[in-house]
Protein backbone atom coordinates (compact mmCIF):
# COMPACT_ATOMS: atom_id res chain seq x y z
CA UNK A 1 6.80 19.45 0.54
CA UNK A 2 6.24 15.76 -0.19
CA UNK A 3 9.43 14.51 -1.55
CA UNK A 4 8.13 11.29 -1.57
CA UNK A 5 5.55 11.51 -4.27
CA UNK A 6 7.70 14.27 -5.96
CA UNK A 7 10.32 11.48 -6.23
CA UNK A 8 7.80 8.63 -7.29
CA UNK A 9 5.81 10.78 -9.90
CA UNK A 10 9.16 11.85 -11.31
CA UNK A 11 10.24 8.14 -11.75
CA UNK A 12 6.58 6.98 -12.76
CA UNK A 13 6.36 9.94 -15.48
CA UNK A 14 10.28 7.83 -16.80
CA UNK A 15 8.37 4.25 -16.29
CA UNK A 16 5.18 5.83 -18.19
CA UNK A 17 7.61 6.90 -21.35
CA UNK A 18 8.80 3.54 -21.56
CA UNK A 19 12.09 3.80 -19.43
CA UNK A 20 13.03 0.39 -17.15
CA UNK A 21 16.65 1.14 -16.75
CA UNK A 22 16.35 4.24 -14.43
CA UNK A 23 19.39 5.58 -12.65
CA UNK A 24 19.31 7.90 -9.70
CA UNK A 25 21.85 10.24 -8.33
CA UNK A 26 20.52 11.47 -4.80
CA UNK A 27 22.12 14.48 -2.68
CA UNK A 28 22.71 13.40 1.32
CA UNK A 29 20.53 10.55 2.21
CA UNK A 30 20.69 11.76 5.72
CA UNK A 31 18.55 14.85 4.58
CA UNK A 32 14.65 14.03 4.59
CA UNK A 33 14.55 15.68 1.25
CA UNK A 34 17.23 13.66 -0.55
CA UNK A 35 15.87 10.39 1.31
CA UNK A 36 12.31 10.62 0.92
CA UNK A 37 12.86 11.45 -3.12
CA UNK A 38 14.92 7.99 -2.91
CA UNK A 39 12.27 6.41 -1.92
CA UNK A 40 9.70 7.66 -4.26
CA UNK A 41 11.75 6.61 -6.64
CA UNK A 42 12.08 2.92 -5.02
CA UNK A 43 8.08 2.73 -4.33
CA UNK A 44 7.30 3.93 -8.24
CA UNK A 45 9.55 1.12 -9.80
CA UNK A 46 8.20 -1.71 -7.01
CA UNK A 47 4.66 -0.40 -8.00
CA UNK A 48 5.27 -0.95 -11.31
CA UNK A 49 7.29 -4.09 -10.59
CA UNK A 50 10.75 -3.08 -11.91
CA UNK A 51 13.40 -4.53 -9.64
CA UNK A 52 14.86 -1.57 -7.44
CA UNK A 53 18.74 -2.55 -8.08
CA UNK A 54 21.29 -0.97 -5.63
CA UNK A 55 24.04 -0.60 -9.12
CA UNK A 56 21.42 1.79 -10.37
CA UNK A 57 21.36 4.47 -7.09
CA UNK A 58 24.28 7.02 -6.66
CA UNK A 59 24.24 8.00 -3.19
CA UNK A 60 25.57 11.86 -3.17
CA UNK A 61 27.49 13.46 -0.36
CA UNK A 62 25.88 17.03 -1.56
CA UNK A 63 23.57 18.45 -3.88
CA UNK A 64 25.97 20.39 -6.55
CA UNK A 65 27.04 20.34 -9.42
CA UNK A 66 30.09 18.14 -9.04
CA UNK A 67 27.55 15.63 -7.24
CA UNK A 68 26.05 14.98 -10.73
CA UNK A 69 29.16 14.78 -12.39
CA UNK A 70 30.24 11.58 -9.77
CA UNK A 71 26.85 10.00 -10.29
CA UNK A 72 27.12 9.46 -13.59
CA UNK A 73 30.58 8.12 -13.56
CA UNK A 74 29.25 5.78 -10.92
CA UNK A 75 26.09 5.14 -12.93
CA UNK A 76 27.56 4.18 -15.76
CA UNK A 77 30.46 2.37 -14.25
CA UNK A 78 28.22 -0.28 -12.57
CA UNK A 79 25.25 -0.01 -15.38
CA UNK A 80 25.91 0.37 -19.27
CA UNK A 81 21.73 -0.10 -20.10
CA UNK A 82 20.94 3.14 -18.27
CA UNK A 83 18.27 4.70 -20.40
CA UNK A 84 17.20 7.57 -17.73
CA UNK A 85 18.52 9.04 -14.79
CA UNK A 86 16.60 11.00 -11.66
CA UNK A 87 18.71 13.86 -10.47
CA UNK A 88 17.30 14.56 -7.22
CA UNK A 89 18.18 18.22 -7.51
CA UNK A 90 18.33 20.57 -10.92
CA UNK A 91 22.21 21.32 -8.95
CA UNK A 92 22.94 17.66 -9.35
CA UNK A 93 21.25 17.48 -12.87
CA UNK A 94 23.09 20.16 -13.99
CA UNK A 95 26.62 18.41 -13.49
CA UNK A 96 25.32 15.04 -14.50
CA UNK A 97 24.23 16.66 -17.74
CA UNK A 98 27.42 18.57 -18.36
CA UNK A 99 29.43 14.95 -17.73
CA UNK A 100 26.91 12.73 -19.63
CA UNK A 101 28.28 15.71 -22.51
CA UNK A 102 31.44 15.62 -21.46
CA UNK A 103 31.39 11.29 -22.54
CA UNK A 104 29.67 12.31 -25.73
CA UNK A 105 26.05 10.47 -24.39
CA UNK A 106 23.72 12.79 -26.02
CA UNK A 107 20.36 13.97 -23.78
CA UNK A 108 17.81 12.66 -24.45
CA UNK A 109 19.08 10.77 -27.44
CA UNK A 110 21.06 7.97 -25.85
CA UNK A 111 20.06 8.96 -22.16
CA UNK A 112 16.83 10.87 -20.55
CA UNK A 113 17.64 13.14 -17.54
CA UNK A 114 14.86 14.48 -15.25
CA UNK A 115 15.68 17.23 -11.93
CA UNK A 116 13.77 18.71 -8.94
CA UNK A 117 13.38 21.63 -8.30
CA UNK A 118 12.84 23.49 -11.82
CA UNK A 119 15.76 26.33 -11.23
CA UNK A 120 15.62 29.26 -13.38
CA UNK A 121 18.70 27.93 -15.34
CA UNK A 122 16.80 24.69 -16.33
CA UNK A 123 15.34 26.60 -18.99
CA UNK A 124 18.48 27.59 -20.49
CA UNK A 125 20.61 24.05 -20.30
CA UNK A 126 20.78 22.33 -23.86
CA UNK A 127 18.33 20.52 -24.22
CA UNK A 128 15.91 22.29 -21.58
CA UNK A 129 15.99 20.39 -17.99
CA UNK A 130 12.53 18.61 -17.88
CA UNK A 131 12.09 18.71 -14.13
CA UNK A 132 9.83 18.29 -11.10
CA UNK A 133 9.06 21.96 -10.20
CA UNK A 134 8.39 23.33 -5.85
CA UNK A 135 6.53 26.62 -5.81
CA UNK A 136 8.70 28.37 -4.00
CA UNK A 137 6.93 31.38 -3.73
CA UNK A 138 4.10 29.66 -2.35
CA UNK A 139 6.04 27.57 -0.10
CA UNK A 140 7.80 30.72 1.37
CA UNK A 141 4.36 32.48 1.69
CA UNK A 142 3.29 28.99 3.59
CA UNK A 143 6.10 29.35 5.57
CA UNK A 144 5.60 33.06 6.46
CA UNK A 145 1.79 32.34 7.62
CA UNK A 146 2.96 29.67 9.56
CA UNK A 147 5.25 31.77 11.33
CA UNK A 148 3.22 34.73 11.76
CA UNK A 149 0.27 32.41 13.45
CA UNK A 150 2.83 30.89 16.05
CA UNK A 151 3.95 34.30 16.77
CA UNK A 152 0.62 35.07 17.67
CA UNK A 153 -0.34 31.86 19.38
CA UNK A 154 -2.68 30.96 17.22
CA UNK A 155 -0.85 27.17 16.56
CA UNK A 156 0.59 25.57 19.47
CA UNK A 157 0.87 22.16 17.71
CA UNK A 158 3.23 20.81 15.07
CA UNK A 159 1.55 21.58 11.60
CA UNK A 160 1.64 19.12 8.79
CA UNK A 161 0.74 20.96 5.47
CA UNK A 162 1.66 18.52 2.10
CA UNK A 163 3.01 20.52 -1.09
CA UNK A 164 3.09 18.60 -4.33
CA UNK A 165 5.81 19.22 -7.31
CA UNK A 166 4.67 18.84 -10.39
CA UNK A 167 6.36 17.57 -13.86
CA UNK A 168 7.60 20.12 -15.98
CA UNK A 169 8.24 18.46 -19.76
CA UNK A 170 10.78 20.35 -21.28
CA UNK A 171 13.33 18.05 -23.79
CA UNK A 172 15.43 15.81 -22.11
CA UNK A 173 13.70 13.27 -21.56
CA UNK A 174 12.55 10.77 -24.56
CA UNK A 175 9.86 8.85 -24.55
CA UNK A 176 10.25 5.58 -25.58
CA UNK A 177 7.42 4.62 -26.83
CA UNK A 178 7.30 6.27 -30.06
CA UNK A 179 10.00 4.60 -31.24
């Protein structure tokens, strides 16, 4: 999977609805996932020369729920312009959305909110989780070949195969430009 451009097209597809003030709320940085979606999300706002600023990143210690809820308390403690927020996981989007509720910041009214993964319960969160969705099924059926052609010796060396996630546009996130 390439987290990297899953994390920079989810932060260019805020930039491209008119978003500057984007917030992130990562899971461990010290998982490739969680760090290569961080910087995605750094090379997207440099590329579209927006100034990455370290009061807009929540650095997460895990990717659930609870996760979200502390990134948006540290979000919006450090950064009261946030228009959109990147939850690096549809776990951690999950919780942010339930605390952004919990303050009464209505999504995507006052605040857009984007996730990774597109989880069957995005679907069902009010408003419906716009996300960045992984084929799983195809990545497990990936994996599976590439397991089955080791096991037979058919690949002796490391295997680099890219994945892509792709946006899902559901309603939480507003675009700003037809205001």
């Amino acid at each position: 999977m390439d987290n990297v451009e899953g994390g920079r097209e989810a932060t260019n597809k805020l930039i491209e609805w008119g978003h500057r003030k984007i917030g992130i709320i990562t899971g461990p940085i010290e998982t490739h996932t969680f760090y290569d979606r961080l910087i995605g999300y750094q090379m997207a706002l440099k590329e579209n020369n927006i100034e990455v600023q370290e009061d807009l990143i929540a650095y997460g210690e895990d990717f659930r729920q609870q996760n979200g809820v502390q990134g948006v308390t540290t979000l919006l403690g450090k950064n009261k312009n946030v228009t959109a927020i990147f939850a690096c996981d549809d776990f951690i989007a999950l919780g942010a959305l339930n605390k952004l509720h919990e303050l009464g910041i209505r999504v995507p009214e006052d605040i857009s909110l984007i996730g990774y993964t597109d989880l069957p319960i995005a679907v069902q969160t009010m408003p419906p989780l716009t996300t960045m969705k992984v084929d799983r099924v195809a990545l497990g059926e990936m994996v599976a070949r590439l397991a089955l052609d080791i096991m037979a010796g058919k690949i002796v060396k490391p295997v680099h195969i890219k994945m892509f996630a792709e946006v899902i546009v559901r309603e939480s996130v507003k675009n700003l430009n037809n205001q």
